[in-house]
C-alpha atoms as a PDB file:
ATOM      1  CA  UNK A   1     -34.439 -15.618 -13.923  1.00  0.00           C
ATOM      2  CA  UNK A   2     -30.941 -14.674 -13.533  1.00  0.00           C
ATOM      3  CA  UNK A   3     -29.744 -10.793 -13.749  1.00  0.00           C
ATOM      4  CA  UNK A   4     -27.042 -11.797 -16.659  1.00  0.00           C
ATOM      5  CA  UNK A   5     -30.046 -13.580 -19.207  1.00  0.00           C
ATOM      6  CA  UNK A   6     -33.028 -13.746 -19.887  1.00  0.00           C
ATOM      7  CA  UNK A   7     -33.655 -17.295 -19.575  1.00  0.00           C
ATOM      8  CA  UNK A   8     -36.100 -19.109 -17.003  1.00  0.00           C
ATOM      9  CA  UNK A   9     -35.580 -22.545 -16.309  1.00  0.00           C
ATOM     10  CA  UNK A  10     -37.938 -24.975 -16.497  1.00  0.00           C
ATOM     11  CA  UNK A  11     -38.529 -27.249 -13.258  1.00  0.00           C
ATOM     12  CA  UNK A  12     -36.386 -30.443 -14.394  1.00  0.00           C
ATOM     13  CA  UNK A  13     -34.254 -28.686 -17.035  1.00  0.00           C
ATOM     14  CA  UNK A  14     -30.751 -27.127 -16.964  1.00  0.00           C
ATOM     15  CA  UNK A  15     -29.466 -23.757 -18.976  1.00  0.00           C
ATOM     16  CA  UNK A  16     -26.862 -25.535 -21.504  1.00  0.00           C
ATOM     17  CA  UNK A  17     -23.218 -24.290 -20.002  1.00  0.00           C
ATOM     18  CA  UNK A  18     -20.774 -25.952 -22.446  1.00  0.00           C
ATOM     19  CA  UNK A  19     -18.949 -23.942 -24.807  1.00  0.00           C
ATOM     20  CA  UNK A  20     -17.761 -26.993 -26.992  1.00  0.00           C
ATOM     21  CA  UNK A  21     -19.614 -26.806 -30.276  1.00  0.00           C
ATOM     22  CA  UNK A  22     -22.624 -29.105 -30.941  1.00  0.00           C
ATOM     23  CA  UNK A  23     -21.868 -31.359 -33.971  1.00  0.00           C
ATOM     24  CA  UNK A  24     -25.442 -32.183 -34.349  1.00  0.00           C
ATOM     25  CA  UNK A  25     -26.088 -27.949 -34.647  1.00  0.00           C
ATOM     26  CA  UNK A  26     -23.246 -27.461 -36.978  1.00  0.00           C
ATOM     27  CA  UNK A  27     -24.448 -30.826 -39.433  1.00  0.00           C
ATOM     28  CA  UNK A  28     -27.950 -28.668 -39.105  1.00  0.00           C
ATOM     29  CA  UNK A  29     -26.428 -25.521 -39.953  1.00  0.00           C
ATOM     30  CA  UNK A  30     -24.431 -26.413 -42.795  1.00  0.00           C
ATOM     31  CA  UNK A  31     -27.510 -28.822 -44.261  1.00  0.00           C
ATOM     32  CA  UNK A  32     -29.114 -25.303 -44.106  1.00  0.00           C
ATOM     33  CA  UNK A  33     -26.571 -23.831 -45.924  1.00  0.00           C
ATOM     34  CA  UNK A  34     -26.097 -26.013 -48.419  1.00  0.00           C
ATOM     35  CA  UNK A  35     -29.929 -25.518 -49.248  1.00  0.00           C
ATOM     36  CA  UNK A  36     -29.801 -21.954 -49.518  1.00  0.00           C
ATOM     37  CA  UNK A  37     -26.849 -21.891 -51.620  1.00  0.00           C
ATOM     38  CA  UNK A  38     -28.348 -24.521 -53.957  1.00  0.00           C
ATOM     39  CA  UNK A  39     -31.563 -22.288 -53.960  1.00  0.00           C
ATOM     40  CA  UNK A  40     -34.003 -24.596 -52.124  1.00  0.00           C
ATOM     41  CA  UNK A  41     -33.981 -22.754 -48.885  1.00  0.00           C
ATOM     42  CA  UNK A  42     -35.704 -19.303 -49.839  1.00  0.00           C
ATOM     43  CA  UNK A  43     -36.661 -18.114 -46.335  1.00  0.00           C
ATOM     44  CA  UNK A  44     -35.495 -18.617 -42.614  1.00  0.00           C
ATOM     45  CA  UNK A  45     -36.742 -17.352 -39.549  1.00  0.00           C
ATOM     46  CA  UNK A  46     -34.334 -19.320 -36.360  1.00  0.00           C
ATOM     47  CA  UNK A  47     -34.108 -18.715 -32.629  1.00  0.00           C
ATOM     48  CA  UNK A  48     -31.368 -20.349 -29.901  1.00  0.00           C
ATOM     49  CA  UNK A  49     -29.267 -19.770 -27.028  1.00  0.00           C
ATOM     50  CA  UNK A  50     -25.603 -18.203 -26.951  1.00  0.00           C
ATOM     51  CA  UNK A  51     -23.126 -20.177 -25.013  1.00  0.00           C
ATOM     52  CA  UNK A  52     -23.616 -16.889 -22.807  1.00  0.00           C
ATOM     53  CA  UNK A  53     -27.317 -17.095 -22.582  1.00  0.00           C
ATOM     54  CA  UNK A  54     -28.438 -14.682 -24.771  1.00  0.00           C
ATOM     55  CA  UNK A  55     -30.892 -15.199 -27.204  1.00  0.00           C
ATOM     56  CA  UNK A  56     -30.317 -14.971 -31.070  1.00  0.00           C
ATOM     57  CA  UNK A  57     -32.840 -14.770 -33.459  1.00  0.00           C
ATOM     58  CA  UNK A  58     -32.491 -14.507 -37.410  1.00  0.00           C
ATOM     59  CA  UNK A  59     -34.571 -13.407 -40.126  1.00  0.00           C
ATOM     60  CA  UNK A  60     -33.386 -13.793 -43.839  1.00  0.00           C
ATOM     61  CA  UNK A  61     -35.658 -12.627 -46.322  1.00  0.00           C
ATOM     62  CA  UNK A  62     -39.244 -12.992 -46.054  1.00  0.00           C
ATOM     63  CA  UNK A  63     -41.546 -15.210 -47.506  1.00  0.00           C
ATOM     64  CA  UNK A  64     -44.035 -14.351 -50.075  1.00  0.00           C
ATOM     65  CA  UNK A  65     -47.287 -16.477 -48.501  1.00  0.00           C
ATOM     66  CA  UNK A  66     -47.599 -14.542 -45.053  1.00  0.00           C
ATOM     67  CA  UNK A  67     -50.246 -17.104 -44.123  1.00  0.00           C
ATOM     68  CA  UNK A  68     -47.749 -19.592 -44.655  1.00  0.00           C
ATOM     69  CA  UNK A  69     -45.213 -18.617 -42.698  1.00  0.00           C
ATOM     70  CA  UNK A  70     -47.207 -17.960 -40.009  1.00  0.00           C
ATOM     71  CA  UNK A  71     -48.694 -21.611 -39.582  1.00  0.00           C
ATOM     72  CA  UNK A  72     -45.380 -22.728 -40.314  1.00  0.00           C
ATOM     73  CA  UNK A  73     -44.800 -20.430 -37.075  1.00  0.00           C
ATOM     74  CA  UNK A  74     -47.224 -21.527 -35.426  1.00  0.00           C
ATOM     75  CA  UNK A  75     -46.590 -25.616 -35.516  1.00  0.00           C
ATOM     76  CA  UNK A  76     -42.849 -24.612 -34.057  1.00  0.00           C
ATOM     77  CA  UNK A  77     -44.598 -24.739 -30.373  1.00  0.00           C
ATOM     78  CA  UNK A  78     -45.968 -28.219 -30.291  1.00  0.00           C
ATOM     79  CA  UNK A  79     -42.840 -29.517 -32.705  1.00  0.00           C
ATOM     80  CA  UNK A  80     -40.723 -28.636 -30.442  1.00  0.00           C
ATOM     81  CA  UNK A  81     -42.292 -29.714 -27.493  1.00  0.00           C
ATOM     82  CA  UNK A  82     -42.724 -33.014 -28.781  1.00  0.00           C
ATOM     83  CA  UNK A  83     -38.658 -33.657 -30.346  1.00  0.00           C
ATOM     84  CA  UNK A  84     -37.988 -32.578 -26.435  1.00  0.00           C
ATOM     85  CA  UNK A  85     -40.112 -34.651 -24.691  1.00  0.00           C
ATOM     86  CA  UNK A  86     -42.181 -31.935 -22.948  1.00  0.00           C
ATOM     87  CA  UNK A  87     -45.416 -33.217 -24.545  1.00  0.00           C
ATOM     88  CA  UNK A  88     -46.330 -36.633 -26.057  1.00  0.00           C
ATOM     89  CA  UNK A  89     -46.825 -36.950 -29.779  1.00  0.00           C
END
């Protein structure tokens, strides 16, 4: 861990450095946007990195199923492992 962040680096994986946007984020983000403005999106809970190293997290609105949102919480772990390559699918 570094004294700037809060981030701890995985054996085999580098803290992103770039400041150049990510197109792929930004086609995401504006997917996203485009759902909540249409009124399909209805809740959002999101986490990532700063070009610094901080951490963000969001929360708009809540959801009304509690349960829901939790599992939906809870299958992030795995998901993501698994898009990364950390764990097999």
């Amino acid at each position: 861990m570094t004294e700037q962040n809060n981030i701890y680096v995985m054996p085999g994986a580098h803290a992103p450095v770039s400041t150049e946007p990510d197109e792929r984020l930004v086609a995401q983000l504006r997917d996203m946007l485009a759902m909540a403005e249409s009124g399909q999106l209805r809740s959002l809970v999101a986490t990532g990195f700063l070009a610094n190293g901080d951490r963000l997290t969001a929360w708009a609105t809540t959801h009304e199923n509690v349960a829901e949102m939790m599992g939906a919480l809870t299958l992030l772990p795995i998901g993501y492992a698994i898009r990364t390559g950390i764990a097999a699918g």
